[in-house]
PDB file of N, CA and C in Angstrom:
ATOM      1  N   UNK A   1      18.997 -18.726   9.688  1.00  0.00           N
ATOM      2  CA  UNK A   1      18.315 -19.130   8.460  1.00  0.00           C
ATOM      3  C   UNK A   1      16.888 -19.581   8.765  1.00  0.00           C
ATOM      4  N   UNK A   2      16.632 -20.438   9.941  1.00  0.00           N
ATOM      5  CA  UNK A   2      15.531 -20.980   9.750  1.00  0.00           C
ATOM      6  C   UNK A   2      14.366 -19.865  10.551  1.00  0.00           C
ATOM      7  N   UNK A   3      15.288 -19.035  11.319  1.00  0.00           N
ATOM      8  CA  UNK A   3      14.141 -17.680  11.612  1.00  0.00           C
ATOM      9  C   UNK A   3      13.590 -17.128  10.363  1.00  0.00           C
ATOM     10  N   UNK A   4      14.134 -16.732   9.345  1.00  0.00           N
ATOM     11  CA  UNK A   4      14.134 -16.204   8.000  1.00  0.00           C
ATOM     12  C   UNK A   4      13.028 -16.574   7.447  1.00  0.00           C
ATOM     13  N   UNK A   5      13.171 -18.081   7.720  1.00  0.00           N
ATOM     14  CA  UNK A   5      12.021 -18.759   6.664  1.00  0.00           C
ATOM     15  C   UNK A   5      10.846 -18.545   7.748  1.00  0.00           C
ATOM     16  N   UNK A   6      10.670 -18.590   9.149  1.00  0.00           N
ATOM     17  CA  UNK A   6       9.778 -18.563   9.960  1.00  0.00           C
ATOM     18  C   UNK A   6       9.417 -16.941   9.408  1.00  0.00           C
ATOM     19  N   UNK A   7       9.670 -16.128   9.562  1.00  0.00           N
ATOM     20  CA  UNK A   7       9.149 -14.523   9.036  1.00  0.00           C
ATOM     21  C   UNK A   7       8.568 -14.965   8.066  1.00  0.00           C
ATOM     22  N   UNK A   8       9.243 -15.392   6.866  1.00  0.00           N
ATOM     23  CA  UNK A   8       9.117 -15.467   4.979  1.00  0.00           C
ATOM     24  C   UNK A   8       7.670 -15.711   5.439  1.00  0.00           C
ATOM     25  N   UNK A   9       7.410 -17.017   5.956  1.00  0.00           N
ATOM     26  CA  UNK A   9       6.256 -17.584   5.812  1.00  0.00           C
ATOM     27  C   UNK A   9       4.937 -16.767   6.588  1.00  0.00           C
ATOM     28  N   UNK A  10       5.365 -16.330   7.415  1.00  0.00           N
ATOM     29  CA  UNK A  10       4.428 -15.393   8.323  1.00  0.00           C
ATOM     30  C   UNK A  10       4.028 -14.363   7.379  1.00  0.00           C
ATOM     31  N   UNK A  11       4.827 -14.041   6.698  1.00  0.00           N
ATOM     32  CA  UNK A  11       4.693 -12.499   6.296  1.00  0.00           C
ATOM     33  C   UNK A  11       3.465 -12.704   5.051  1.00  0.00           C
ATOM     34  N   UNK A  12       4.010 -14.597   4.503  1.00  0.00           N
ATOM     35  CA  UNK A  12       3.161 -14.982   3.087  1.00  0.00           C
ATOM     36  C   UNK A  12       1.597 -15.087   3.723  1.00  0.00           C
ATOM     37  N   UNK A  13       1.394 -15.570   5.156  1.00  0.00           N
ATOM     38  CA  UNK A  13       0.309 -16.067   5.278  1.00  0.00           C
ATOM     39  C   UNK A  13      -1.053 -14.859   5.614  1.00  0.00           C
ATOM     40  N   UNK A  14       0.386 -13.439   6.356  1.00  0.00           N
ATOM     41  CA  UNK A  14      -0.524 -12.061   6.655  1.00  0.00           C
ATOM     42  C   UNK A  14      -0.946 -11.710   4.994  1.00  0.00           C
ATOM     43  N   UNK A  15      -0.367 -11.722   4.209  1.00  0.00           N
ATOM     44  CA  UNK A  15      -0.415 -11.106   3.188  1.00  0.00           C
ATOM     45  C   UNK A  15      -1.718 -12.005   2.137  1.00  0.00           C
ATOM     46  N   UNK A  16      -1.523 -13.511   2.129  1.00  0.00           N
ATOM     47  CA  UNK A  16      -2.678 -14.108   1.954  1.00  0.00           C
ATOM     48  C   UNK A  16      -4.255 -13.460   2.535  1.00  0.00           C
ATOM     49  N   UNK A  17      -4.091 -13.148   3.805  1.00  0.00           N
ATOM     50  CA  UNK A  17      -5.466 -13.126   4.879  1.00  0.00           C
ATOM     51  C   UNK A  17      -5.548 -11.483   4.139  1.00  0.00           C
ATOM     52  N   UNK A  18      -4.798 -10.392   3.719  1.00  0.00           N
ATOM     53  CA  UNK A  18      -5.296  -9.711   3.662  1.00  0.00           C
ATOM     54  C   UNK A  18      -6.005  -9.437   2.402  1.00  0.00           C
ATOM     55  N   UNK A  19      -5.241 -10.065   1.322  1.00  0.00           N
ATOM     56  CA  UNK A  19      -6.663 -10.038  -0.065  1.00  0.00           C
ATOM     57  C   UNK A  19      -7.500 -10.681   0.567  1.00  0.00           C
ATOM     58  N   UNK A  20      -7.477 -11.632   1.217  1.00  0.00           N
ATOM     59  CA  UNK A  20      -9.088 -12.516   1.399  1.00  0.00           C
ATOM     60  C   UNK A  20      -9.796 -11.417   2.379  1.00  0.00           C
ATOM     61  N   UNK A  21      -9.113 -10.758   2.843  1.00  0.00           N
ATOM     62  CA  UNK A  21     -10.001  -9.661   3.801  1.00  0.00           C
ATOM     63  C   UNK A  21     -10.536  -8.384   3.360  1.00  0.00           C
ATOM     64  N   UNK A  22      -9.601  -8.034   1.860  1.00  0.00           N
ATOM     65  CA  UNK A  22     -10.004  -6.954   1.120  1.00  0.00           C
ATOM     66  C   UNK A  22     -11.033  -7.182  -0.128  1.00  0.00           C
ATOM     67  N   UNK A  23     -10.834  -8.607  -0.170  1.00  0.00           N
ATOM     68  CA  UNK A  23     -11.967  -9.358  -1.847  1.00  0.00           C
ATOM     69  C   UNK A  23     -12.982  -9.387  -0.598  1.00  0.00           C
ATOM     70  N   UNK A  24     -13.590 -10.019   0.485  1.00  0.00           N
ATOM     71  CA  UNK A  24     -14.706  -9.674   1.148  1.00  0.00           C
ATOM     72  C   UNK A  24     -15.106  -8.502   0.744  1.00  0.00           C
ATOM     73  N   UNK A  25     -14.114  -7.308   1.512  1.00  0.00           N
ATOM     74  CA  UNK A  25     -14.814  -6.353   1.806  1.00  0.00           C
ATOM     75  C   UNK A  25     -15.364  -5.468   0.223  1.00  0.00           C
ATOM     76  N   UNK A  26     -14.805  -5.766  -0.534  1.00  0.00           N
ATOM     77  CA  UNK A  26     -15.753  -5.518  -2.320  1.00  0.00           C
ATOM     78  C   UNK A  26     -16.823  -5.721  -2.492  1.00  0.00           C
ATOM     79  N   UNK A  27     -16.586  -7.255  -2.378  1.00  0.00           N
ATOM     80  CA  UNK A  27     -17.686  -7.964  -2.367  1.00  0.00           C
ATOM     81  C   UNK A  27     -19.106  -7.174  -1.304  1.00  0.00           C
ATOM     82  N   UNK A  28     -18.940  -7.355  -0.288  1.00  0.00           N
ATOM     83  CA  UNK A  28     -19.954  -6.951   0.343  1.00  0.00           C
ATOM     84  C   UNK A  28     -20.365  -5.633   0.115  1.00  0.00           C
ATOM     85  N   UNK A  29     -18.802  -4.731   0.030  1.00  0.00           N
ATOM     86  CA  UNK A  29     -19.796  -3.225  -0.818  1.00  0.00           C
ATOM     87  C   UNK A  29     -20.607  -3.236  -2.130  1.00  0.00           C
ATOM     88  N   UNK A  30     -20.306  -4.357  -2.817  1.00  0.00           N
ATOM     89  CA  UNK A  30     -21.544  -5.043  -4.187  1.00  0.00           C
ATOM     90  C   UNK A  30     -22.449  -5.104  -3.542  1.00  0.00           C
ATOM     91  N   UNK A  31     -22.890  -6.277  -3.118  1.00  0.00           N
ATOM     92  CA  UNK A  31     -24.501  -6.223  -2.578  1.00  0.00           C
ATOM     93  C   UNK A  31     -24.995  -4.996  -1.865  1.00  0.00           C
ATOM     94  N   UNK A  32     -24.127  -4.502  -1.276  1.00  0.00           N
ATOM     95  CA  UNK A  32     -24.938  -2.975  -1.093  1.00  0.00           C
ATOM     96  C   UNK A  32     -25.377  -2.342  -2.259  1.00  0.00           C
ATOM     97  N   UNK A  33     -24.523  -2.047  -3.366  1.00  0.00           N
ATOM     98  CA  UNK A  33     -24.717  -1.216  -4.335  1.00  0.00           C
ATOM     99  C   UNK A  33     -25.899  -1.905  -4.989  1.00  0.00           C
ATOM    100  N   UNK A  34     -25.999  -3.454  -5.155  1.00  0.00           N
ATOM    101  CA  UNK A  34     -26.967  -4.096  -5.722  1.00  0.00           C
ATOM    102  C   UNK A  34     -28.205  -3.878  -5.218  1.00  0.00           C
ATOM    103  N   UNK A  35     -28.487  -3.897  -3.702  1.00  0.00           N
ATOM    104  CA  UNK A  35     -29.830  -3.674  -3.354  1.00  0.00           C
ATOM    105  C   UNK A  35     -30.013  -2.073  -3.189  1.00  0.00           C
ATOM    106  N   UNK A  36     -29.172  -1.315  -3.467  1.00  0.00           N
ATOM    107  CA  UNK A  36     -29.181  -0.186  -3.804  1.00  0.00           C
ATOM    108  C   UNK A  36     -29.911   0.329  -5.132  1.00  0.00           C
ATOM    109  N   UNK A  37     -30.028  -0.879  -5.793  1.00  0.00           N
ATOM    110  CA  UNK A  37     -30.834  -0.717  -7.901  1.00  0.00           C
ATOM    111  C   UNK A  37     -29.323  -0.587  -8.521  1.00  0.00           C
ATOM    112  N   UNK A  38     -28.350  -1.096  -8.243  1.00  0.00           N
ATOM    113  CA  UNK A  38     -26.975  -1.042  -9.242  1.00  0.00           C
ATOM    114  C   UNK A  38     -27.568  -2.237  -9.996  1.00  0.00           C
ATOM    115  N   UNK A  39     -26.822  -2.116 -11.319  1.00  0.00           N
ATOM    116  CA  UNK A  39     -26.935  -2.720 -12.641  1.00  0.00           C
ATOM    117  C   UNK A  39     -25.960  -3.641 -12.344  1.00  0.00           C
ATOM    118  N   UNK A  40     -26.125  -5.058 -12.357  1.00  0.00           N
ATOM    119  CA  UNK A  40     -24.935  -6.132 -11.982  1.00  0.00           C
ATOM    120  C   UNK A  40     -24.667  -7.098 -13.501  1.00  0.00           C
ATOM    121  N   UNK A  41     -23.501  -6.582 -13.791  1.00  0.00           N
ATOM    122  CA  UNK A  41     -22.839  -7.542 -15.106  1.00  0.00           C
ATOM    123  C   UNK A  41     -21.643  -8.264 -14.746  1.00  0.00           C
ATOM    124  N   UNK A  42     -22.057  -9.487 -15.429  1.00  0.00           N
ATOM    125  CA  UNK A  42     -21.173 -10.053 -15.469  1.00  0.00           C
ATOM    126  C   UNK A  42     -20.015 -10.329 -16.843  1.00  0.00           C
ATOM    127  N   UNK A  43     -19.010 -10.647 -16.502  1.00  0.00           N
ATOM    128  CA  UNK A  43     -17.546 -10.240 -17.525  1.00  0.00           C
ATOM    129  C   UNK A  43     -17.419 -11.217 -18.176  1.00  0.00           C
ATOM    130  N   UNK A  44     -17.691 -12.390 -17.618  1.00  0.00           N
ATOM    131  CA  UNK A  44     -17.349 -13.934 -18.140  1.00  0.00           C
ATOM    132  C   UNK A  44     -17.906 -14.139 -19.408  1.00  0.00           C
ATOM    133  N   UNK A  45     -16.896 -15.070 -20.166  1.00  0.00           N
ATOM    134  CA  UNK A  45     -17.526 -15.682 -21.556  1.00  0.00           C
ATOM    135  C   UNK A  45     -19.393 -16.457 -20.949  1.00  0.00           C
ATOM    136  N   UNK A  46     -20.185 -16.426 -22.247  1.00  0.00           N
ATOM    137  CA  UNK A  46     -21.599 -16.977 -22.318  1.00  0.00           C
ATOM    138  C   UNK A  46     -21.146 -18.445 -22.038  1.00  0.00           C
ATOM    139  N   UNK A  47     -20.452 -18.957 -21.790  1.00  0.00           N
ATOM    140  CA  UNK A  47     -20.061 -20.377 -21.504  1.00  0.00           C
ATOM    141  C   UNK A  47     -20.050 -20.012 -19.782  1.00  0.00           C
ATOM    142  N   UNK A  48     -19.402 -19.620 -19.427  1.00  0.00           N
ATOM    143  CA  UNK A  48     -19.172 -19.344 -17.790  1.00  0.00           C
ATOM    144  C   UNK A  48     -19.906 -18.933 -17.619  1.00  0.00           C
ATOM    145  N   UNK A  49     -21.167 -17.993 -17.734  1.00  0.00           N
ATOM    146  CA  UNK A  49     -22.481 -17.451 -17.292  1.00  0.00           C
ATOM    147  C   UNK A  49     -22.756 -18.563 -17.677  1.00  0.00           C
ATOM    148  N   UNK A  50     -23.764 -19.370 -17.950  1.00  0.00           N
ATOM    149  CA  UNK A  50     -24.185 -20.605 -18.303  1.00  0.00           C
ATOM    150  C   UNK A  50     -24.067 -21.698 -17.017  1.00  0.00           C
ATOM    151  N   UNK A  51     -22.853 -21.491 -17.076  1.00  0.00           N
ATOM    152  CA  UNK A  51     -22.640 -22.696 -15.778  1.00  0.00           C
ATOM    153  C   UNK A  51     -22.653 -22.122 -14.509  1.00  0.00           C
ATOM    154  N   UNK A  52     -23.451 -20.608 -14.377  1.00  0.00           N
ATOM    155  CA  UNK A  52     -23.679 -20.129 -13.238  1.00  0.00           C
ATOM    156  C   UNK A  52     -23.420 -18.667 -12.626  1.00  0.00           C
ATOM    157  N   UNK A  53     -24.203 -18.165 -12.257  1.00  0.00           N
ATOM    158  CA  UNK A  53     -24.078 -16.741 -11.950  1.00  0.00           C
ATOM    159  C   UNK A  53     -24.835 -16.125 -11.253  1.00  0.00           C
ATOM    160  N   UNK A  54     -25.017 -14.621 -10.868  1.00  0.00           N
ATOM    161  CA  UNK A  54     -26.212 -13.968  -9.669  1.00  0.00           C
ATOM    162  C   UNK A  54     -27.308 -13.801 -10.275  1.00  0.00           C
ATOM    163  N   UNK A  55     -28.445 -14.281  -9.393  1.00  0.00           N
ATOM    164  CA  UNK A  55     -29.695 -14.246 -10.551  1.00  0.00           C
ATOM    165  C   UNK A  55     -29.937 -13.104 -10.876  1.00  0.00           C
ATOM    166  N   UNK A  56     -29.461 -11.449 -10.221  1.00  0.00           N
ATOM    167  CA  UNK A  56     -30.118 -10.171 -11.181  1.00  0.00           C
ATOM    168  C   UNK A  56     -28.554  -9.723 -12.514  1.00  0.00           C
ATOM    169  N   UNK A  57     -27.898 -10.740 -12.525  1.00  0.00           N
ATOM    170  CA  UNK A  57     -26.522 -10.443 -13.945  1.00  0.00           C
ATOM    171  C   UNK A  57     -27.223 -10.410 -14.809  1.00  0.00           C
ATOM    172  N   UNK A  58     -26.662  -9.422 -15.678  1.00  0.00           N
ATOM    173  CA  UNK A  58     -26.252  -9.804 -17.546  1.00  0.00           C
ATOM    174  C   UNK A  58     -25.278  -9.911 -17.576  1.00  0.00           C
ATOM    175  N   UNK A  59     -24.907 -11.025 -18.963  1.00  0.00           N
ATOM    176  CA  UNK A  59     -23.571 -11.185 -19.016  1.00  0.00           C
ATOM    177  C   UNK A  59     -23.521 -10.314 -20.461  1.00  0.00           C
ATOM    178  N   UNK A  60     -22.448  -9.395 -20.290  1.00  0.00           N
ATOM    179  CA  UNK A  60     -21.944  -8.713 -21.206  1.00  0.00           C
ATOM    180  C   UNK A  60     -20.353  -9.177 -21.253  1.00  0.00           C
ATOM    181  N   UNK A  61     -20.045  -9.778 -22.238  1.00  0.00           N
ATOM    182  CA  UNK A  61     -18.419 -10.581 -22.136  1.00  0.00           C
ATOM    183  C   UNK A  61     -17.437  -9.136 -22.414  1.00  0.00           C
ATOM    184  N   UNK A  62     -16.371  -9.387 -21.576  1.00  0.00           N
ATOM    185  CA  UNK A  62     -15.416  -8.619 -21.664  1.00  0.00           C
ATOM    186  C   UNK A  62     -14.692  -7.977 -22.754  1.00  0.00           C
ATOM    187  N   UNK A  63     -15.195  -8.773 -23.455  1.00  0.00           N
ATOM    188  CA  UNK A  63     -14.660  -8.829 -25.390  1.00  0.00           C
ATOM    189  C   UNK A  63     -15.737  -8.108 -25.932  1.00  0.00           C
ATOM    190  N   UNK A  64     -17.018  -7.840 -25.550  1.00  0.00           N
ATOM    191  CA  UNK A  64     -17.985  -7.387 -25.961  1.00  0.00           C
ATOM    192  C   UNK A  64     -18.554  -5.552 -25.548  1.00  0.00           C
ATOM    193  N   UNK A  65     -17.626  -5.290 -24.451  1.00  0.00           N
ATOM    194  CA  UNK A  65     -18.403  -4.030 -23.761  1.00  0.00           C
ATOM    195  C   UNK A  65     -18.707  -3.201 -24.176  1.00  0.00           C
ATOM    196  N   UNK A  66     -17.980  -2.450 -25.721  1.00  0.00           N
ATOM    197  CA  UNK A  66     -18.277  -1.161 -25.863  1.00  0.00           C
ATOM    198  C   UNK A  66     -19.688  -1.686 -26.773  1.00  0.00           C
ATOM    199  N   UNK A  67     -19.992  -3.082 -27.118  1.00  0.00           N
ATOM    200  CA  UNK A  67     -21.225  -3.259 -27.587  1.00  0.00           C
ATOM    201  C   UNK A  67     -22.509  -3.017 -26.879  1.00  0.00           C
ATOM    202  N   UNK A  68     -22.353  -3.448 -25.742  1.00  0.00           N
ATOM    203  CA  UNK A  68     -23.418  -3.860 -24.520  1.00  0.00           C
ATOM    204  C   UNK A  68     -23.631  -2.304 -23.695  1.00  0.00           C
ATOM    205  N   UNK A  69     -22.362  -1.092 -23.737  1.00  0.00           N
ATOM    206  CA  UNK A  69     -22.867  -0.373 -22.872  1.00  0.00           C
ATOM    207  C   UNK A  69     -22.861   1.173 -23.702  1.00  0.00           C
ATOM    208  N   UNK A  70     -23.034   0.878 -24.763  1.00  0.00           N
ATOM    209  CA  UNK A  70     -23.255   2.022 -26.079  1.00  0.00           C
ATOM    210  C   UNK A  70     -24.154   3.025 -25.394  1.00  0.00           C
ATOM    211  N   UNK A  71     -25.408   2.112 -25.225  1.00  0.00           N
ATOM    212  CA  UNK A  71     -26.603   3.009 -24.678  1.00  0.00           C
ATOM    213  C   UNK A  71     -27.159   3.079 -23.663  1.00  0.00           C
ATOM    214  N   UNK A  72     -25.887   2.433 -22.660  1.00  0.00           N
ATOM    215  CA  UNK A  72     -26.163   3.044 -20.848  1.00  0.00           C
ATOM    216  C   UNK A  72     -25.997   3.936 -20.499  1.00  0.00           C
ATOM    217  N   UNK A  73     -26.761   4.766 -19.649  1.00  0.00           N
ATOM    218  CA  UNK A  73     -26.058   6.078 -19.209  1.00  0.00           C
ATOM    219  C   UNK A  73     -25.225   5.907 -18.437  1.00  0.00           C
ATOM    220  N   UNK A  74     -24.428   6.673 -18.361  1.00  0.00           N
ATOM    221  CA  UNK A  74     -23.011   6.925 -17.741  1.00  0.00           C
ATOM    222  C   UNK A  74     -22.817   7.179 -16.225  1.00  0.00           C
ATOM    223  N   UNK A  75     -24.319   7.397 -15.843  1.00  0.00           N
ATOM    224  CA  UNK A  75     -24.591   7.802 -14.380  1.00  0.00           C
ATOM    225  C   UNK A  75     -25.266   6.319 -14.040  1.00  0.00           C
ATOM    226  N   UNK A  76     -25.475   5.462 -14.477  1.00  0.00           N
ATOM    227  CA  UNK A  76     -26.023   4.279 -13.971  1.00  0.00           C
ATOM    228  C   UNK A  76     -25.043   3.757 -13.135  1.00  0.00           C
ATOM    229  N   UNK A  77     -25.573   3.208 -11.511  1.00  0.00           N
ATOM    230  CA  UNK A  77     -24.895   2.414 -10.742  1.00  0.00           C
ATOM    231  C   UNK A  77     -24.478   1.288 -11.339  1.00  0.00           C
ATOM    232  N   UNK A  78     -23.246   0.578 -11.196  1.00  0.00           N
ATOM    233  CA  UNK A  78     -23.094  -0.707 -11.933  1.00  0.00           C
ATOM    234  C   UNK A  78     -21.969  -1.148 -11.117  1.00  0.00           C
ATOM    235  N   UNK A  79     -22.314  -3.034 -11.176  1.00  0.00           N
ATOM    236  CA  UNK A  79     -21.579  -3.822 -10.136  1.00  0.00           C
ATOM    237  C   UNK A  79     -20.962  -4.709 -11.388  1.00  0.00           C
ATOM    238  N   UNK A  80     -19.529  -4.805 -11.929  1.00  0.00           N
ATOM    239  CA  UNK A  80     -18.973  -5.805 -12.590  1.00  0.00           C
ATOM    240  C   UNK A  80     -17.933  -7.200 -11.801  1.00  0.00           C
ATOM    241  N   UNK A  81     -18.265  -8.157 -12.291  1.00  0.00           N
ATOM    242  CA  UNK A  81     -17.865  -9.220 -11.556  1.00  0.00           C
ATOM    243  C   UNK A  81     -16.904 -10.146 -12.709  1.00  0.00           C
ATOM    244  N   UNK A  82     -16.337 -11.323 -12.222  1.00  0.00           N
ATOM    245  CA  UNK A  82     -16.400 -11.936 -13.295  1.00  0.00           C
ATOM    246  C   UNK A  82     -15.715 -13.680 -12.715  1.00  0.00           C
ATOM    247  N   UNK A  83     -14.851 -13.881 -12.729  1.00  0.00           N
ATOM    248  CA  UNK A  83     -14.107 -15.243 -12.130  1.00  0.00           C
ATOM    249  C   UNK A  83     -13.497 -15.128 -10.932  1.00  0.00           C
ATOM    250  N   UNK A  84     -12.700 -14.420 -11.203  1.00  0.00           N
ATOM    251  CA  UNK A  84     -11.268 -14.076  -9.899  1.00  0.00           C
ATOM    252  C   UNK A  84     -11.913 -12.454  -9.696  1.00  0.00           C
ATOM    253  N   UNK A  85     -11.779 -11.620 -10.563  1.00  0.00           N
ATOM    254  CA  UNK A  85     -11.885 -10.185  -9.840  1.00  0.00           C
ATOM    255  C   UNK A  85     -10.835  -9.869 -11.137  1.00  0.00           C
ATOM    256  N   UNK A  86     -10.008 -10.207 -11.833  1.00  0.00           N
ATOM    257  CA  UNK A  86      -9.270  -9.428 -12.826  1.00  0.00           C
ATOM    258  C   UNK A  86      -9.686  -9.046 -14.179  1.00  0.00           C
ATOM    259  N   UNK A  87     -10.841 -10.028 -14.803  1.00  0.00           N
ATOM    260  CA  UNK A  87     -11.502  -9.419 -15.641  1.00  0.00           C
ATOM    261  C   UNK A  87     -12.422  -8.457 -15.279  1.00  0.00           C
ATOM    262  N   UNK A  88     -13.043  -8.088 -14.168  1.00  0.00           N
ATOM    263  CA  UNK A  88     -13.950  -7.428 -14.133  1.00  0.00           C
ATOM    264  C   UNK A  88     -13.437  -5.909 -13.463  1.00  0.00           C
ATOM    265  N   UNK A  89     -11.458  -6.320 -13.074  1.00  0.00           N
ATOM    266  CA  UNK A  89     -10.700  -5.033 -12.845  1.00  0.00           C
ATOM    267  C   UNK A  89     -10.656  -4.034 -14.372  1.00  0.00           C
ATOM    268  N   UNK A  90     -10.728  -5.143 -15.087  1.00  0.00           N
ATOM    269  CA  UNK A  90     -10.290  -4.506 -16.922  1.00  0.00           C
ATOM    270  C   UNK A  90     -11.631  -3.777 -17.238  1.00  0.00           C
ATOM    271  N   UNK A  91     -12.983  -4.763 -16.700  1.00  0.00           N
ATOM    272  CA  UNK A  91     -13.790  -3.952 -17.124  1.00  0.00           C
ATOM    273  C   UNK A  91     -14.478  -2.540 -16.357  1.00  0.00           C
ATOM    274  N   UNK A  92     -13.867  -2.284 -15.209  1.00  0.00           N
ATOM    275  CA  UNK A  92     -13.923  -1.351 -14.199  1.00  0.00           C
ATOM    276  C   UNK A  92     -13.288  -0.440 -14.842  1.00  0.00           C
ATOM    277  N   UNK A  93     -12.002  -0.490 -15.212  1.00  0.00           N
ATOM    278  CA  UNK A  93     -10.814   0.345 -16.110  1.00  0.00           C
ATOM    279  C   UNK A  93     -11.362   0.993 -17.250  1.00  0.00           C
ATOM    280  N   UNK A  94     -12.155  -0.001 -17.971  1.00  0.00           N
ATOM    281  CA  UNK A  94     -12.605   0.810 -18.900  1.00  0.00           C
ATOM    282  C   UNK A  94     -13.943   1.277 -19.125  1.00  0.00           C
ATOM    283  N   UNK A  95     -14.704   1.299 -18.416  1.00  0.00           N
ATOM    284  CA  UNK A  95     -15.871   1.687 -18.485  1.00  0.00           C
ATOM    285  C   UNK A  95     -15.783   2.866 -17.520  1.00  0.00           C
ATOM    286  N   UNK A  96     -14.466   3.190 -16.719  1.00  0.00           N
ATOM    287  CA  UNK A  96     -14.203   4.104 -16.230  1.00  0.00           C
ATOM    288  C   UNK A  96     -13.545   5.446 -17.277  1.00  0.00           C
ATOM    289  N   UNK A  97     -12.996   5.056 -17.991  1.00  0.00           N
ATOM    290  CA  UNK A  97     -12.024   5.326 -19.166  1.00  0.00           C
ATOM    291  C   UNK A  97     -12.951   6.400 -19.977  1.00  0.00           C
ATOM    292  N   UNK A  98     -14.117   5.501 -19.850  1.00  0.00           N
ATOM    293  CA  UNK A  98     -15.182   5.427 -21.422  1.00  0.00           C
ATOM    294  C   UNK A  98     -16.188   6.655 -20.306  1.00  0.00           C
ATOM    295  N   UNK A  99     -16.288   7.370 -19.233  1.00  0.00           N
ATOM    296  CA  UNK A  99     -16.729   8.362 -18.991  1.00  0.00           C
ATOM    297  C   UNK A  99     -17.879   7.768 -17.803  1.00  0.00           C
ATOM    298  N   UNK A 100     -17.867   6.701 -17.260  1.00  0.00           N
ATOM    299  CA  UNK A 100     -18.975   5.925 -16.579  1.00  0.00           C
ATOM    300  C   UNK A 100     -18.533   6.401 -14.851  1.00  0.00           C
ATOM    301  N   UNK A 101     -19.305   6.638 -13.881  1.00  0.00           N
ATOM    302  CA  UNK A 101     -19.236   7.152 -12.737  1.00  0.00           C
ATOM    303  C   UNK A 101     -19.373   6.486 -11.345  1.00  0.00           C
ATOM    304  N   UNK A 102     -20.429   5.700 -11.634  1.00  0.00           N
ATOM    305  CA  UNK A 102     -20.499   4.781 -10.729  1.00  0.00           C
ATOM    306  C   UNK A 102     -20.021   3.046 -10.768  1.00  0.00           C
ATOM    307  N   UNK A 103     -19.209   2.604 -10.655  1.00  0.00           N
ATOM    308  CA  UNK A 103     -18.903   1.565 -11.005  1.00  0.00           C
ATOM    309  C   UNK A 103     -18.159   0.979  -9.826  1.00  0.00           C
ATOM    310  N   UNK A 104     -18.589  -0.102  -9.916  1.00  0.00           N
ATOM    311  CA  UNK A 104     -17.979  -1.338  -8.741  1.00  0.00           C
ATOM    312  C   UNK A 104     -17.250  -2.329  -9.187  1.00  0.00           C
ATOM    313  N   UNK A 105     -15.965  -2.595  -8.825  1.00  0.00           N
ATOM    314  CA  UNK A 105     -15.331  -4.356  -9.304  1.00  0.00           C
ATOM    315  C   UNK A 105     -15.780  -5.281  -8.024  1.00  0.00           C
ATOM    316  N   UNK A 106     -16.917  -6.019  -8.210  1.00  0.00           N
ATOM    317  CA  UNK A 106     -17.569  -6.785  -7.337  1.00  0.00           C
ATOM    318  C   UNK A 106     -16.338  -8.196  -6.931  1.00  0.00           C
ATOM    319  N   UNK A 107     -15.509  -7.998  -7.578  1.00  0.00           N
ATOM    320  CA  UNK A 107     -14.661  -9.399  -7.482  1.00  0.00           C
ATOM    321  C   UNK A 107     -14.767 -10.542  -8.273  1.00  0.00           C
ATOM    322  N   UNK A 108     -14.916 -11.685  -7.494  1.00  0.00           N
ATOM    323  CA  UNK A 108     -15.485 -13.292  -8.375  1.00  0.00           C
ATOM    324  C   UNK A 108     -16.552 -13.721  -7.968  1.00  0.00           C
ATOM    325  N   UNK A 109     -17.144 -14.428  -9.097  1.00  0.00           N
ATOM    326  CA  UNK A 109     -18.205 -15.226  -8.594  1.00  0.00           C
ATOM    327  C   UNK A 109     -18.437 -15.804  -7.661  1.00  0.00           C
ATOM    328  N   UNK A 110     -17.549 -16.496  -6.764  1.00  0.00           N
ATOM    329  CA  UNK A 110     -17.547 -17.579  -5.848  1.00  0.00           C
ATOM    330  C   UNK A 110     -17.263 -16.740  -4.301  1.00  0.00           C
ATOM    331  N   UNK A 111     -16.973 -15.263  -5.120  1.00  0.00           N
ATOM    332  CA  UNK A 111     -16.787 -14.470  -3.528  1.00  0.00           C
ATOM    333  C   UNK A 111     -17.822 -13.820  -3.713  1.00  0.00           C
ATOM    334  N   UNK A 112     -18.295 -13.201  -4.768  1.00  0.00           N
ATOM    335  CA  UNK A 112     -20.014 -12.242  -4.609  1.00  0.00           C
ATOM    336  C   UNK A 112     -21.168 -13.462  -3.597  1.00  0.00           C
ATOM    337  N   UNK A 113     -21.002 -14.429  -4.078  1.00  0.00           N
ATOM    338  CA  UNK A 113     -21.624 -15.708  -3.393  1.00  0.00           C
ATOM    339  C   UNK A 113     -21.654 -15.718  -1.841  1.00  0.00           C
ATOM    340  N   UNK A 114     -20.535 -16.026  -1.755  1.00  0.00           N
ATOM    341  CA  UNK A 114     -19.971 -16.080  -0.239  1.00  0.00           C
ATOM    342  C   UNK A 114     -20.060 -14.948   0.642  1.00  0.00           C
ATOM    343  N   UNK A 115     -20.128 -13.945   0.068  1.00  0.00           N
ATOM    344  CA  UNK A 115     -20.509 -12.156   0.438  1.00  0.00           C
ATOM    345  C   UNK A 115     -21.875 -11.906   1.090  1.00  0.00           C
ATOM    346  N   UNK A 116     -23.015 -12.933   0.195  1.00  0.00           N
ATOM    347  CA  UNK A 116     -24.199 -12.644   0.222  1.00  0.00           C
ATOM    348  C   UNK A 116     -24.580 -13.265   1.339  1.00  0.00           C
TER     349      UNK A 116
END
């Protein structure tokens, strides 16, 4: 039994290290794409941009996109971010959906940060 739990826990802590090793490696392919001239938006409500974000973002809220990217072209590089990385998976999804080509899920704020 108590080998069991010695694996369980091993297996929780490889599996921890490897999102933190795969949200890096996003992240850092963002700032490439960014100093590349990618278009960097952010997903978060105007309340969460507010209390902080990358200085070249717009915040286009997740609730808002088909407003904000009506009249982007579809070939524009673009880096979406947002808290954790799951709103800005939704907005990857659909701006993929919606015919868009280049697109990045940059992750979260606090890891685009830590990236840079």
């Amino acid at each position: 039994m108590r080998k069991h739990i010695h694996l369980l826990v091993l297996s929780l802590c490889l599996s921890v290290f490897s999102v933190v090793a795969n949200a890096s490696e996003r992240a850092r392919i963002a700032w490439e794409k960014i100093q590349q001239g990618a278009m960097v938006v952010d997903v978060r409500t105007p309340q969460e941009f507010a209390s902080g974000h990358l200085d070249q973002a717009v915040n286009f809220p997740l609730s808002e996109l088909d407003k904000h990217f009506a009249t982007i072209d579809k070939d524009q590089p673009i880096v979406v971010y947002c808290r954790s990385g799951n709103r800005s998976g939704i907005a990857y999804d659909y701006l993929s959906e919606q015919g868009f080509t280049q697109i990045h899920n940059g992750g979260g704020f606090t890891e685009m940060q830590a990236a840079k």
